[in-house]
C-alpha atoms as a PDB file:
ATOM      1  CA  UNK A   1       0.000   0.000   0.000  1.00  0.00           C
ATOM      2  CA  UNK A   2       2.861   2.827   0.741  1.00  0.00           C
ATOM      3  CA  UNK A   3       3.862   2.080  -2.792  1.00  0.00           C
ATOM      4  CA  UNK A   4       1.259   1.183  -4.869  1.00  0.00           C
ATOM      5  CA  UNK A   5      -1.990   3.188  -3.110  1.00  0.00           C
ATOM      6  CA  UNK A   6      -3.383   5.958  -5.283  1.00  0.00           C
ATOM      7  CA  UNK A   7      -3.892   8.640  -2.766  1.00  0.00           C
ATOM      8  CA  UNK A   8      -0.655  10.192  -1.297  1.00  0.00           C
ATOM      9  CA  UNK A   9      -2.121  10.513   2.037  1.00  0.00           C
ATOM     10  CA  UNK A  10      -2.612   6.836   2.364  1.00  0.00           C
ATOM     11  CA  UNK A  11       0.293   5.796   0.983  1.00  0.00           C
ATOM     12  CA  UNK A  12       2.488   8.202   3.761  1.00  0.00           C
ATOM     13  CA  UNK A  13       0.143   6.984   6.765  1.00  0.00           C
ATOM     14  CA  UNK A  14       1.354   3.088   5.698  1.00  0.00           C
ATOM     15  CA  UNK A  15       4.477   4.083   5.438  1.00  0.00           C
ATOM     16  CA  UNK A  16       4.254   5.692   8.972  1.00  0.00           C
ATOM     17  CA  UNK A  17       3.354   2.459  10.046  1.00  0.00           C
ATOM     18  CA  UNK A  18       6.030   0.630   8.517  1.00  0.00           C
ATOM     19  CA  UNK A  19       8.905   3.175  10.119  1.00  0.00           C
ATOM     20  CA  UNK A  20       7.181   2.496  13.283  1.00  0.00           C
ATOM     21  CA  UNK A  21       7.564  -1.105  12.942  1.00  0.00           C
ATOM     22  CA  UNK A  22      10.864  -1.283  12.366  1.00  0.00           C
ATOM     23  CA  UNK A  23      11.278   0.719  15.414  1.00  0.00           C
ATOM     24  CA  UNK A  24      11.866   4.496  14.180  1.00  0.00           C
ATOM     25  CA  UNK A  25      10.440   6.819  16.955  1.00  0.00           C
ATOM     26  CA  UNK A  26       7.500   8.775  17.127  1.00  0.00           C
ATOM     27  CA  UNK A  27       9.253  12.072  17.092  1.00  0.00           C
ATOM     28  CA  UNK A  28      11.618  10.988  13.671  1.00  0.00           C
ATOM     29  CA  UNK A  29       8.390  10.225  12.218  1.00  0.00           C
ATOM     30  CA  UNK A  30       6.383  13.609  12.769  1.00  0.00           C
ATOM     31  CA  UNK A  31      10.302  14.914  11.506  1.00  0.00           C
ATOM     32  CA  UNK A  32      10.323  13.109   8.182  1.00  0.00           C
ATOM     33  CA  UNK A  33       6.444  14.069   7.406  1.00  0.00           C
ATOM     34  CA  UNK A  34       6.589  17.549   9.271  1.00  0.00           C
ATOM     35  CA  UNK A  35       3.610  16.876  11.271  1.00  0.00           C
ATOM     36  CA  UNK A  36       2.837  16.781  14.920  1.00  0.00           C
ATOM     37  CA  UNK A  37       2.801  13.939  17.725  1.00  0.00           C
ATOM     38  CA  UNK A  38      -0.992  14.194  17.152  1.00  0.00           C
ATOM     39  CA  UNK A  39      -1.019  13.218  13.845  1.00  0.00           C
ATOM     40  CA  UNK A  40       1.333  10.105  13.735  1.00  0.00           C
ATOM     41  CA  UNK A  41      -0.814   8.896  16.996  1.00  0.00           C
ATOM     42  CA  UNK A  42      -4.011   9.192  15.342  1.00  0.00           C
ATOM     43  CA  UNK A  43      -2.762   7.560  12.587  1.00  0.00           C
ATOM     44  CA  UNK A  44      -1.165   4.733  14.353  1.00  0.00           C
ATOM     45  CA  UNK A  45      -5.027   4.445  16.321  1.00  0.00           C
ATOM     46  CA  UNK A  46      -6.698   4.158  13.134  1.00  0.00           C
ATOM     47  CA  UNK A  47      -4.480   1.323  12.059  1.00  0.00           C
ATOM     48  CA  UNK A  48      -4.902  -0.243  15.384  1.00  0.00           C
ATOM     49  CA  UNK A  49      -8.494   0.291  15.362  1.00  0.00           C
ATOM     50  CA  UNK A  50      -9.477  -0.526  12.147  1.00  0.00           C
ATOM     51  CA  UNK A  51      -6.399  -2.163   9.961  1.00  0.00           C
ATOM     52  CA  UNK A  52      -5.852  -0.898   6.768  1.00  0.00           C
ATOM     53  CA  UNK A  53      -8.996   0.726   5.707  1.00  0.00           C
ATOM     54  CA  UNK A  54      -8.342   3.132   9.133  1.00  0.00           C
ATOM     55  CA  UNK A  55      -5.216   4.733   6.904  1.00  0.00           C
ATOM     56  CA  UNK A  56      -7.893   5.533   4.386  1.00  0.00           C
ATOM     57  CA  UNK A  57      -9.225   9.048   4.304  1.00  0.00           C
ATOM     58  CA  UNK A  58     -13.325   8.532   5.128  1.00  0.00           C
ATOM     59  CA  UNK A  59     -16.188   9.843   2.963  1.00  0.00           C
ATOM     60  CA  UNK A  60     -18.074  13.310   3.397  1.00  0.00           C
ATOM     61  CA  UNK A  61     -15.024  15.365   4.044  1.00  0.00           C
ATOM     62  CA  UNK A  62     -14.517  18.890   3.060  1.00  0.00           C
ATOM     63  CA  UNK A  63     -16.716  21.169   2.052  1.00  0.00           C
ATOM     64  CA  UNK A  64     -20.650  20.436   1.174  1.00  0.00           C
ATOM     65  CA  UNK A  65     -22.281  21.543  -2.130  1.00  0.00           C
ATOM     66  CA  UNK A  66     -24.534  24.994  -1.539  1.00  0.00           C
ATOM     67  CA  UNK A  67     -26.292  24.152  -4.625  1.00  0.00           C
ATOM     68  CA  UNK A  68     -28.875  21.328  -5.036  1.00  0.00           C
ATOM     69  CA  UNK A  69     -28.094  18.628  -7.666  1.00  0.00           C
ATOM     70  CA  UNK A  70     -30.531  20.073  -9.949  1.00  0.00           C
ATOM     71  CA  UNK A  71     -28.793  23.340 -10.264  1.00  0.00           C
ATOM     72  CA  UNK A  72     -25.553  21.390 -10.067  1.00  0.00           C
ATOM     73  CA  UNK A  73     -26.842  20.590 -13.703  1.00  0.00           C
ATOM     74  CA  UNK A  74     -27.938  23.307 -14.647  1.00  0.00           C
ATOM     75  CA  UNK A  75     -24.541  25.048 -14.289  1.00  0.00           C
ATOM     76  CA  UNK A  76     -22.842  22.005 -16.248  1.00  0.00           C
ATOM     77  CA  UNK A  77     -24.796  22.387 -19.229  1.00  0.00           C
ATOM     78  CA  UNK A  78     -24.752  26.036 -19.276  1.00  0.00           C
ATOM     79  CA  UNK A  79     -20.722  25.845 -19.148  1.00  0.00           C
ATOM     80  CA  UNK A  80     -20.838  23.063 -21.995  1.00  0.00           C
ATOM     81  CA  UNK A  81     -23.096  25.480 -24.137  1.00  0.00           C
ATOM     82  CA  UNK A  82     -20.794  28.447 -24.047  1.00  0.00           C
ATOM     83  CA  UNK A  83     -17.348  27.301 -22.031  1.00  0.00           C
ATOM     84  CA  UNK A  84     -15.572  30.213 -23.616  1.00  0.00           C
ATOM     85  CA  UNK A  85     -17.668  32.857 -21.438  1.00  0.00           C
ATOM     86  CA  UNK A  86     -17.322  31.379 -17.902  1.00  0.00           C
ATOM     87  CA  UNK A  87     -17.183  34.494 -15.793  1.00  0.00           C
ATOM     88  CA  UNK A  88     -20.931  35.952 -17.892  1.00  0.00           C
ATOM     89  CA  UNK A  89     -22.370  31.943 -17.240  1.00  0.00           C
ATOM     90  CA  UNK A  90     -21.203  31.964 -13.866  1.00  0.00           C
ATOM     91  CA  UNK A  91     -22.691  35.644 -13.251  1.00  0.00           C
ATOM     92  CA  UNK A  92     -26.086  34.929 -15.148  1.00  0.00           C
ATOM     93  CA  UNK A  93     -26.356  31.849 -12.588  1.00  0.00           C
ATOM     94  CA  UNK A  94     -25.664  33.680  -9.500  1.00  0.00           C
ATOM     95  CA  UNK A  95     -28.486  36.017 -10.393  1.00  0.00           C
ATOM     96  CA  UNK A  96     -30.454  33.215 -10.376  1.00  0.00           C
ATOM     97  CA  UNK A  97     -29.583  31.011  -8.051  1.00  0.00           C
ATOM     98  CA  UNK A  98     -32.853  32.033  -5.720  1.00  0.00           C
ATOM     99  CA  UNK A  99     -30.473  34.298  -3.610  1.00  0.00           C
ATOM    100  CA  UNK A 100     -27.827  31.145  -2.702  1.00  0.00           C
ATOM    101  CA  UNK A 101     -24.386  33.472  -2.883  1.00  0.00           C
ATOM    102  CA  UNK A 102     -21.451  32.050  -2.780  1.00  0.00           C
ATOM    103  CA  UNK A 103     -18.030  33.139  -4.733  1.00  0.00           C
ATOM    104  CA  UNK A 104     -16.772  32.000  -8.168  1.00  0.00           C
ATOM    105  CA  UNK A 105     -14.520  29.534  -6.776  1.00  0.00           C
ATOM    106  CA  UNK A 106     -16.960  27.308  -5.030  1.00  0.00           C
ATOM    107  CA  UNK A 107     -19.157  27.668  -8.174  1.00  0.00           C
ATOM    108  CA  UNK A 108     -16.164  26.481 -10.223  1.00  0.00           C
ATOM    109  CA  UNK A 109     -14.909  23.783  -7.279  1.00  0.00           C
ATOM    110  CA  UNK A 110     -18.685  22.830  -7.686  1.00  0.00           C
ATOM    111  CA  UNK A 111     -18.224  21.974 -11.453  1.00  0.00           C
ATOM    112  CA  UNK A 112     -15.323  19.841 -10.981  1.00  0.00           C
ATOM    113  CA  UNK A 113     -17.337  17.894  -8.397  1.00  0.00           C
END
């Protein structure tokens, strides 16, 4: 898995567990990742706890959609009828969007979704 996984996350977190096995201290670990005690401990209590699939990152994190799936659509096929003019689609929808505001970049983060 610390070779092979395809999320980079994963793949440090086994490797964690690995320099831990072969007997590499908790504070040259947080070193060689630069992150704190905390971390490496909760990730060496997820592997405990649940094996491999506790090095895995869980569902639902990160920021929630503020629009609904059907105006998640709506904003994809606008963009696919005129992707040259994103700033004027993504303007036109905002005015109405039923006053939901948010800022170009979770409209856009909400299109690669």
């Amino acid at each position: 898995m610390h070779k092979n996984h395809p999320l980079h996350l994963s793949r440090r977190r086994a490797h964690a567990i690995l320099l831990s096995d072969k007997e590499h201290s908790v504070p040259l670990i947080c070193s060689i990742y630069n992150v704190c005690r905390q971390t490496v401990s909760t990730w060496f209590s997820n592997w405990e706890k649940d094996g491999i699939d506790g090095l895995v990152d869980s569902q639902g994190r990160g920021r929630r959609s503020i629009l609904t799936e059907k105006q998640q659509i709506s904003l994809v096929q606008r963009v696919e009828k005129s992707p040259r003019s994103l700033k004027s689609v993504l303007a036109k929808f905002e005015e109405e969007k039923n006053g939901v505001k948010s800022c170009n970049h979770a409209l856009l983060q909400d299109l690669v979704e």
